[in-house]
PDB file of N, CA and C in Angstrom:
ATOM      1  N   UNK A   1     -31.553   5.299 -11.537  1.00  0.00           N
ATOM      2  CA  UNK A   1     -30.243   5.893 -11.323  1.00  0.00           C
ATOM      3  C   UNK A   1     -29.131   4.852 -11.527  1.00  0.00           C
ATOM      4  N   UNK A   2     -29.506   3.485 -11.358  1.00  0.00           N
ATOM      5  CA  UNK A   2     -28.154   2.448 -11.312  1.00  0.00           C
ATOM      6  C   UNK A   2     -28.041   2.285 -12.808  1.00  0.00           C
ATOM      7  N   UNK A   3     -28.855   2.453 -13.534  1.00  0.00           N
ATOM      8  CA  UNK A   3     -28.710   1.874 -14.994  1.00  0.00           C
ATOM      9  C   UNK A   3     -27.844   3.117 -15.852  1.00  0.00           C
ATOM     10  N   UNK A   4     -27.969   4.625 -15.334  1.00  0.00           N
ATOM     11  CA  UNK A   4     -27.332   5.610 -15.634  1.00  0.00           C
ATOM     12  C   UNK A   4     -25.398   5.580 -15.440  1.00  0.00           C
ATOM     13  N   UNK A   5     -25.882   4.870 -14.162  1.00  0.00           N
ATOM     14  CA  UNK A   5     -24.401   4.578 -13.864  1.00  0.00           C
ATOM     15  C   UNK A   5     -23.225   3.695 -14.014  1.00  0.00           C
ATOM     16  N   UNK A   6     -24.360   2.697 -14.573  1.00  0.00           N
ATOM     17  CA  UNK A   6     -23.959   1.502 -15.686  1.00  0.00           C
ATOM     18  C   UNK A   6     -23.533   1.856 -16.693  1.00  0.00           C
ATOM     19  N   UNK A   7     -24.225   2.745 -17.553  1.00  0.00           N
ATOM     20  CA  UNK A   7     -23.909   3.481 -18.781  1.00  0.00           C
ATOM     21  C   UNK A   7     -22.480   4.273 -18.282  1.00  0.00           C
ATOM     22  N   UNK A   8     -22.271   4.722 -17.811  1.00  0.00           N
ATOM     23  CA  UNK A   8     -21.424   5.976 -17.547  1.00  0.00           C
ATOM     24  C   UNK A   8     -20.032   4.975 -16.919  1.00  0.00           C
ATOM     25  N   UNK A   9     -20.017   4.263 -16.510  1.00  0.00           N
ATOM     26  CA  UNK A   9     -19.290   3.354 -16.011  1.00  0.00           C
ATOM     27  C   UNK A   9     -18.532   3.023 -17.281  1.00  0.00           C
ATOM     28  N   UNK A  10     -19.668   2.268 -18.223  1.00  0.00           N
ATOM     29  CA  UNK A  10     -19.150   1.103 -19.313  1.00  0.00           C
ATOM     30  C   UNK A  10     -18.496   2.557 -20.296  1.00  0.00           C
ATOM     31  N   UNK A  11     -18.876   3.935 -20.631  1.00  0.00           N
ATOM     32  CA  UNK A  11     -18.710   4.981 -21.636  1.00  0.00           C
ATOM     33  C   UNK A  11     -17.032   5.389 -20.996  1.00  0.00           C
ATOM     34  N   UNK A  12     -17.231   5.479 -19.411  1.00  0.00           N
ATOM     35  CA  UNK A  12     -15.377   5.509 -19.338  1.00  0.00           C
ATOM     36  C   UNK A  12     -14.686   4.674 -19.815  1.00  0.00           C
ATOM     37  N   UNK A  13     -14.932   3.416 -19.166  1.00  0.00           N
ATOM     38  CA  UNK A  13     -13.761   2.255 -19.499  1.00  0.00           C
ATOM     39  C   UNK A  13     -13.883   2.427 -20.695  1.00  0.00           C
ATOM     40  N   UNK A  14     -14.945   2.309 -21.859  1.00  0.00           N
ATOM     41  CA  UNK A  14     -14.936   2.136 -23.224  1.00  0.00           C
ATOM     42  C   UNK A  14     -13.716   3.497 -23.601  1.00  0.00           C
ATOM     43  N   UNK A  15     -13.993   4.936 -23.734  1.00  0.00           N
ATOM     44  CA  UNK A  15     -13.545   5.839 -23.859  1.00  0.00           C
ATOM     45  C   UNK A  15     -11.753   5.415 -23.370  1.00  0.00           C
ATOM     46  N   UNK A  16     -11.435   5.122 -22.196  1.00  0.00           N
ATOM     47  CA  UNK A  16     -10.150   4.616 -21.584  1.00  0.00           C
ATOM     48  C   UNK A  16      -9.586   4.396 -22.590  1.00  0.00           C
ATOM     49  N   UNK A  17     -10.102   2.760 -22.958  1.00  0.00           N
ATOM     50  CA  UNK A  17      -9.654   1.735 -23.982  1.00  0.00           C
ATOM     51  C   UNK A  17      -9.555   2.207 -25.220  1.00  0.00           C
ATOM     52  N   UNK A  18     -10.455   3.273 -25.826  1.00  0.00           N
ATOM     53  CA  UNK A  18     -10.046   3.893 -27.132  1.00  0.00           C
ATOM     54  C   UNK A  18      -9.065   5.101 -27.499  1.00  0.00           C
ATOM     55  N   UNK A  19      -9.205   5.652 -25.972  1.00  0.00           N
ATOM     56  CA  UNK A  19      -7.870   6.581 -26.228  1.00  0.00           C
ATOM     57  C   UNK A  19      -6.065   5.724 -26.174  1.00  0.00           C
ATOM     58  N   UNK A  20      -6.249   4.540 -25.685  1.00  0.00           N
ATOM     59  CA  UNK A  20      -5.399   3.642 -24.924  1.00  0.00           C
ATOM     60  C   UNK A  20      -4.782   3.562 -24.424  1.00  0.00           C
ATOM     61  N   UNK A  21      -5.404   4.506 -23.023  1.00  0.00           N
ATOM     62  CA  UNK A  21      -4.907   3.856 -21.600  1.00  0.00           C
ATOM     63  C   UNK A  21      -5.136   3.233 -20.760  1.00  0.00           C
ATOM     64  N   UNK A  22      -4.251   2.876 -19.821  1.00  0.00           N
ATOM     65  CA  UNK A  22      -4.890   1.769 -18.728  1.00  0.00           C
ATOM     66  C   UNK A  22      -5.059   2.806 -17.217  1.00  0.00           C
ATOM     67  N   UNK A  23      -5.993   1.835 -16.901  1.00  0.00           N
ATOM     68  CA  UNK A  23      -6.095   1.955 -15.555  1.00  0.00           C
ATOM     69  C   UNK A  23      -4.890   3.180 -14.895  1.00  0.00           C
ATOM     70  N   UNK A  24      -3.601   2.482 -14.568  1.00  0.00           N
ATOM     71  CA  UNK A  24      -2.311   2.708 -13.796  1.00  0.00           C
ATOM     72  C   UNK A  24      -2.445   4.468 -14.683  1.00  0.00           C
ATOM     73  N   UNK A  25      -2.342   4.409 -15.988  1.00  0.00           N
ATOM     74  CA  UNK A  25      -1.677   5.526 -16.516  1.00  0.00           C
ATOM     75  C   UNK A  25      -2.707   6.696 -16.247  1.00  0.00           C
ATOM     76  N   UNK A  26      -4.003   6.541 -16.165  1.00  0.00           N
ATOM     77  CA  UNK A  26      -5.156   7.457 -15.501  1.00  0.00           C
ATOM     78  C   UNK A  26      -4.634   7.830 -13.996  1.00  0.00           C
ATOM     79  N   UNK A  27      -4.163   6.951 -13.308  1.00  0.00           N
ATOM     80  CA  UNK A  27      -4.128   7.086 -11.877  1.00  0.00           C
ATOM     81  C   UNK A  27      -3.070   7.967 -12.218  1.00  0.00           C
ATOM     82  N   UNK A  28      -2.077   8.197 -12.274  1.00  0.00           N
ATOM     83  CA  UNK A  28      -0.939   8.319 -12.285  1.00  0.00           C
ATOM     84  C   UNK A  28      -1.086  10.151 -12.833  1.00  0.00           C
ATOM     85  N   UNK A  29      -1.914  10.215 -13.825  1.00  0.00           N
ATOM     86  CA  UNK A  29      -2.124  11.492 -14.178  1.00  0.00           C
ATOM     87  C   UNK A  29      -2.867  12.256 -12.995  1.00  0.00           C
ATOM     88  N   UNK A  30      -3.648  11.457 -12.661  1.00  0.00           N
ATOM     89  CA  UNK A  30      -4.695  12.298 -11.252  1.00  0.00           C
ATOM     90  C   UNK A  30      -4.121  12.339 -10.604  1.00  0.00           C
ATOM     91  N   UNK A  31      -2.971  11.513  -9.868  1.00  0.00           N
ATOM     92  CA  UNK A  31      -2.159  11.891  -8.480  1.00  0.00           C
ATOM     93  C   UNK A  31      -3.432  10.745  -7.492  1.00  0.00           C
ATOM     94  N   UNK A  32      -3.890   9.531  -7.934  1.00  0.00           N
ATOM     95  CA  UNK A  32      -3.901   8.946  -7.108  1.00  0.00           C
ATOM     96  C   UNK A  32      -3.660   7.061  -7.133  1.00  0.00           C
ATOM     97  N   UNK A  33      -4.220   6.508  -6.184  1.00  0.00           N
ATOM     98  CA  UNK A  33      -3.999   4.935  -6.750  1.00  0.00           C
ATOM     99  C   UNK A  33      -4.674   4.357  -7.567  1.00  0.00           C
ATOM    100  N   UNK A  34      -4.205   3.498  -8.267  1.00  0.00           N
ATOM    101  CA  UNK A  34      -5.256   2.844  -9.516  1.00  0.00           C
ATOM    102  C   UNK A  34      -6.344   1.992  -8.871  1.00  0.00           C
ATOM    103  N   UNK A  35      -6.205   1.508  -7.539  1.00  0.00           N
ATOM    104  CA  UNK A  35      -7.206   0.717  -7.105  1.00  0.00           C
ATOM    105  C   UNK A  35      -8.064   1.587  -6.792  1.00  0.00           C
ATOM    106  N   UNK A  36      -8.046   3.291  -6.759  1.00  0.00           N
ATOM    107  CA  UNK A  36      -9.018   4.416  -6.395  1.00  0.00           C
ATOM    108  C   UNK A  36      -9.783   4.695  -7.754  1.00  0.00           C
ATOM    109  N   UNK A  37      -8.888   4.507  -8.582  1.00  0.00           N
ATOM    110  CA  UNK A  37      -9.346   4.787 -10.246  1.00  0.00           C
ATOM    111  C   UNK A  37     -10.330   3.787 -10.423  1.00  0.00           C
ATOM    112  N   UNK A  38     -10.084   2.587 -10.298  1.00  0.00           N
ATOM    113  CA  UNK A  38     -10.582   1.211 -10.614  1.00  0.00           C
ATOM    114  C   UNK A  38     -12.063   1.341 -10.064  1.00  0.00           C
ATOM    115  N   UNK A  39     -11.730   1.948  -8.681  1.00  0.00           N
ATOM    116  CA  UNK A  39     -13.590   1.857  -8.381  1.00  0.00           C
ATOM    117  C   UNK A  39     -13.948   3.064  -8.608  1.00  0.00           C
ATOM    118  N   UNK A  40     -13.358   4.195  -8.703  1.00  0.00           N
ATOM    119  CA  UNK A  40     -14.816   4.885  -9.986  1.00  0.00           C
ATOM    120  C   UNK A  40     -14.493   4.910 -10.944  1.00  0.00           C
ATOM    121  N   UNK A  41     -14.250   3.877 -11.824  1.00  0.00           N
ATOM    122  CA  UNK A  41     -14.808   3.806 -13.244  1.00  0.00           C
ATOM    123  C   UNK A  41     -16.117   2.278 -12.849  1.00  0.00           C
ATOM    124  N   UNK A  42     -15.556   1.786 -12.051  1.00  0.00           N
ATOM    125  CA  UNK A  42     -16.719   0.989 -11.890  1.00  0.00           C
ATOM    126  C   UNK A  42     -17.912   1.507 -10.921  1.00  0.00           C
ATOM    127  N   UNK A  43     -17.949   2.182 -10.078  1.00  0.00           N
ATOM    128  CA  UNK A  43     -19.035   2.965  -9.777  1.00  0.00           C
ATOM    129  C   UNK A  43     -19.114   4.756  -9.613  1.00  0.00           C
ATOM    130  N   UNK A  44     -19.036   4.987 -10.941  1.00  0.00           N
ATOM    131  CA  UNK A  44     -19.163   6.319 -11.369  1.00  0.00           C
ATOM    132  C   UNK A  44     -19.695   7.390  -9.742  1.00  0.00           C
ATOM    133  N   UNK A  45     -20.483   7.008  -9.183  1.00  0.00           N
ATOM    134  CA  UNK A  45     -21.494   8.129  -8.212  1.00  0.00           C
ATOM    135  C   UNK A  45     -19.809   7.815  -6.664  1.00  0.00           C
ATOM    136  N   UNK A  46     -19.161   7.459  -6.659  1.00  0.00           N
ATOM    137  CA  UNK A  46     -18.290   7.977  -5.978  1.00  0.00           C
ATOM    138  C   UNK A  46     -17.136   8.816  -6.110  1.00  0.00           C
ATOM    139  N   UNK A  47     -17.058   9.404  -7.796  1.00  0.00           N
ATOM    140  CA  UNK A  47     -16.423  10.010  -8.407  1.00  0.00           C
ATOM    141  C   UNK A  47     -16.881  11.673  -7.741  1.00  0.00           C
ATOM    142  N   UNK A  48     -15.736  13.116  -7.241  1.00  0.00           N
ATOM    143  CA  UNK A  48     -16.415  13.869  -6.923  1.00  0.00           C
ATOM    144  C   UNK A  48     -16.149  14.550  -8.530  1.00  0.00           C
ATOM    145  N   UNK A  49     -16.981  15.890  -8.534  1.00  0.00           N
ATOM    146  CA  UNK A  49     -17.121  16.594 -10.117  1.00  0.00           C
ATOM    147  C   UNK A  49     -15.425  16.361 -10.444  1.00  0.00           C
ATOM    148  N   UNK A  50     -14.764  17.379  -9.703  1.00  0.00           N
ATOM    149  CA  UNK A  50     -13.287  17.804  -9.979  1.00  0.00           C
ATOM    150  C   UNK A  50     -12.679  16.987 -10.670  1.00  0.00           C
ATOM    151  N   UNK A  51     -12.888  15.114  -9.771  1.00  0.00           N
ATOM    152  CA  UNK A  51     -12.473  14.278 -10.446  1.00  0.00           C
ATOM    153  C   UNK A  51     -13.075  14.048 -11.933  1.00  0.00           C
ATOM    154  N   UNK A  52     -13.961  13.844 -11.479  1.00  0.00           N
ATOM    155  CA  UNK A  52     -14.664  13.852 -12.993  1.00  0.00           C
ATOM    156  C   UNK A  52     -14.426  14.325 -14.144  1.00  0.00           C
ATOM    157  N   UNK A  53     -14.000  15.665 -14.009  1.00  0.00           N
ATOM    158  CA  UNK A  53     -13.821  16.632 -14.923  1.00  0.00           C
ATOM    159  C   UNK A  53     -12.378  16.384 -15.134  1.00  0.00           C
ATOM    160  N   UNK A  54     -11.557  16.385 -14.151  1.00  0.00           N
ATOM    161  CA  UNK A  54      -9.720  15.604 -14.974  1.00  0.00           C
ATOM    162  C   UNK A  54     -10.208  14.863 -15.762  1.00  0.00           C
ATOM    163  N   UNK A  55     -10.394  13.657 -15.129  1.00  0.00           N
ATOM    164  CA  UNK A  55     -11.071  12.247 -16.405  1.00  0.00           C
ATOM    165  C   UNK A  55     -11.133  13.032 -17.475  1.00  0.00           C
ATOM    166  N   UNK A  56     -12.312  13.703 -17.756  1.00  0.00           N
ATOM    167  CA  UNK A  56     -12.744  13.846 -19.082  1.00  0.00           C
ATOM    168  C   UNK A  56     -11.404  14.954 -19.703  1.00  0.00           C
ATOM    169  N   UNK A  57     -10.948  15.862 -18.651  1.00  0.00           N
ATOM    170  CA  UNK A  57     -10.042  16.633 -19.532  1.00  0.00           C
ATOM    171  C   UNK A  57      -8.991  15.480 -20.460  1.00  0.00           C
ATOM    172  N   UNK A  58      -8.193  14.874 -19.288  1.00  0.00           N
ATOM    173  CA  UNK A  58      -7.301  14.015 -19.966  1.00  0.00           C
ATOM    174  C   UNK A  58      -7.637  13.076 -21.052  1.00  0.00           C
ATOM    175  N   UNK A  59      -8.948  12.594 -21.066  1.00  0.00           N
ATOM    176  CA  UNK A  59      -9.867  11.641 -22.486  1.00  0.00           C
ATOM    177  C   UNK A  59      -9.748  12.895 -23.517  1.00  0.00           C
ATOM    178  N   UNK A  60      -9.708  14.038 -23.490  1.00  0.00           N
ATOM    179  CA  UNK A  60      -9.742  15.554 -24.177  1.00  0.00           C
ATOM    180  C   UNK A  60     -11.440  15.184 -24.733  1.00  0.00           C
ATOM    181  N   UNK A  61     -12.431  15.254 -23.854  1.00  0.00           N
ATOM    182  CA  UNK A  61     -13.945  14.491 -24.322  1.00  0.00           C
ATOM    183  C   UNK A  61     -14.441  15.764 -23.491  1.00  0.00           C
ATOM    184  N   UNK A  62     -15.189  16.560 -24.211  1.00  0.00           N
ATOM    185  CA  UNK A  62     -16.199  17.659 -23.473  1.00  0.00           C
ATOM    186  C   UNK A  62     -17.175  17.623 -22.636  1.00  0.00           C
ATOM    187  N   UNK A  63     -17.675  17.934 -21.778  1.00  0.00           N
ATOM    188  CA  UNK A  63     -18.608  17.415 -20.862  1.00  0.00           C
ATOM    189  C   UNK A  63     -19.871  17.181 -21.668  1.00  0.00           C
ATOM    190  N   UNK A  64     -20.248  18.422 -22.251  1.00  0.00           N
ATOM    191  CA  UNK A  64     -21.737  18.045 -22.645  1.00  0.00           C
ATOM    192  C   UNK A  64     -21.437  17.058 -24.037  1.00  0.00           C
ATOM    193  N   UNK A  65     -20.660  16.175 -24.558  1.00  0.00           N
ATOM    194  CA  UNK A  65     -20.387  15.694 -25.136  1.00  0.00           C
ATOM    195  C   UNK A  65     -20.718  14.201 -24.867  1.00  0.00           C
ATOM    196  N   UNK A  66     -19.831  13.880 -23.847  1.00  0.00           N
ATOM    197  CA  UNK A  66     -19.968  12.690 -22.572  1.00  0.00           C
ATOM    198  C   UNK A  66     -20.763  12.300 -22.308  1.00  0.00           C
ATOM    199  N   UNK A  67     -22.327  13.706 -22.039  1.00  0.00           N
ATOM    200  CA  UNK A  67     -23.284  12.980 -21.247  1.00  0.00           C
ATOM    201  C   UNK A  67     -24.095  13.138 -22.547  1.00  0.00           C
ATOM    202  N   UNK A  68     -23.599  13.216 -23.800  1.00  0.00           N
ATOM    203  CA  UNK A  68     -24.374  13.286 -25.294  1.00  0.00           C
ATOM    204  C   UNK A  68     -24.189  11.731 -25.721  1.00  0.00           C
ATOM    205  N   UNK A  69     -23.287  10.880 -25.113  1.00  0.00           N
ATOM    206  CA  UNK A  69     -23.023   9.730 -25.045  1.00  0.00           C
ATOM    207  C   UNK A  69     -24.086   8.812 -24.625  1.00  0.00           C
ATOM    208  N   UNK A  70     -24.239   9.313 -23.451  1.00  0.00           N
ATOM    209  CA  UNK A  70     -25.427   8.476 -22.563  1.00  0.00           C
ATOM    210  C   UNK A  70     -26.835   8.518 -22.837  1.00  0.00           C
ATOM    211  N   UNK A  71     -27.253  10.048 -22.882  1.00  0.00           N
ATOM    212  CA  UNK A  71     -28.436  10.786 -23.139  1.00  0.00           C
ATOM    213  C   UNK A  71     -29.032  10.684 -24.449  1.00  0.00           C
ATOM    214  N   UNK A  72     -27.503  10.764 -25.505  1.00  0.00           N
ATOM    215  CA  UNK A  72     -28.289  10.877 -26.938  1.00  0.00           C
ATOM    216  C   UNK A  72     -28.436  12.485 -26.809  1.00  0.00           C
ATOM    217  N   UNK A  73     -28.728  12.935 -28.013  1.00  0.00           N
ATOM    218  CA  UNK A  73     -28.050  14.525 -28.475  1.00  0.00           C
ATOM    219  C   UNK A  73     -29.200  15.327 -27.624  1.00  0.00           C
ATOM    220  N   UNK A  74     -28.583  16.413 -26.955  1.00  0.00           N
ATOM    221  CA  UNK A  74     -29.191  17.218 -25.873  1.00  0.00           C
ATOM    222  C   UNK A  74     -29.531  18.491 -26.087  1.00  0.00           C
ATOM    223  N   UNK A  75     -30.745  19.029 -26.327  1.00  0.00           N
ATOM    224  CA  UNK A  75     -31.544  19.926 -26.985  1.00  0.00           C
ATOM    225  C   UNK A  75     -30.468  21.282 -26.422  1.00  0.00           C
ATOM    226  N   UNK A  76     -30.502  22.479 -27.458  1.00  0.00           N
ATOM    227  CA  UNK A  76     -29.874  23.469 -27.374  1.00  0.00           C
ATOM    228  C   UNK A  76     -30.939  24.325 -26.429  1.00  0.00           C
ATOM    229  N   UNK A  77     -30.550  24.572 -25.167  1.00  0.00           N
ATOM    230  CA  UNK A  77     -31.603  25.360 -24.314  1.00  0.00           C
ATOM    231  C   UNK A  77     -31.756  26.279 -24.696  1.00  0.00           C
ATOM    232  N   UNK A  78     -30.390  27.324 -25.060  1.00  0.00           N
ATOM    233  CA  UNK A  78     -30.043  28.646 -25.190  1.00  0.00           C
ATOM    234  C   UNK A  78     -30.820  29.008 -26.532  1.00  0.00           C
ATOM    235  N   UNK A  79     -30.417  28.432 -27.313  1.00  0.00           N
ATOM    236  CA  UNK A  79     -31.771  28.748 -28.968  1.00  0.00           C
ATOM    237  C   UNK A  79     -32.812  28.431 -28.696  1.00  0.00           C
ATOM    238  N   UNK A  80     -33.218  27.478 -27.950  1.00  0.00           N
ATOM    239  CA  UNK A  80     -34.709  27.551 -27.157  1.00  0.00           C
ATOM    240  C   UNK A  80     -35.648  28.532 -27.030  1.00  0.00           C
ATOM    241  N   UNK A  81     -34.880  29.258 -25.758  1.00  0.00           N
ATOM    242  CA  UNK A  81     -35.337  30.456 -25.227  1.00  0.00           C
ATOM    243  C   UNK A  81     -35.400  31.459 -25.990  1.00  0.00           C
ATOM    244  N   UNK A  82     -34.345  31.595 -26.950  1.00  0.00           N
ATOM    245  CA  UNK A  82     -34.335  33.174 -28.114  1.00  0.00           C
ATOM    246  C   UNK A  82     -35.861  33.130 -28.860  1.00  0.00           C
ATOM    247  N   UNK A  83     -36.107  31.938 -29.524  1.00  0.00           N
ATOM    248  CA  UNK A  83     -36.961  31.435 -30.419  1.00  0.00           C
ATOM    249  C   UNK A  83     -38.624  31.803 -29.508  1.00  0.00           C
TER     250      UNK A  83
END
């Protein structure tokens, strides 16, 4: 689980830095402090979903996209099951 969160950690900040914002300008969109921002991007598992999901809205990065980041491309369940 820590190495997941390593990944997911380093895929925000990376993601941050390529859309190019900082720290402050994330906080600032969520409505909270950057020193709150600061530690979950560095430890992702204190992040709750809601938050989570701003993050990614404001990156404009899709969820199953995100964790297509980490995971590597994530089998289509739904054509799965038809098949």
């Amino acid at each position: 689980m820590e190495k997941i969160l390593e990944v997911m950690s380093g895929k925000l900040k990376g993601i941050r830095a390529e859309k190019g914002y900082t720290q402050e300008e994330i906080a600032e969109k969520l409505g909270i402090h950057r020193e709150t921002f600061r530690k979950y991007e560095n430890d992702p598992s204190m992040l709750e979903i809601g938050q989570f999901l701003k993050i990614l809205n404001i990156y404009e990065i899709e969820t199953p996209y995100f964790f297509e980041l980490i995971y590597g491309k994530m089998p289509n369940i739904k054509k799965e099951k038809e098949e």
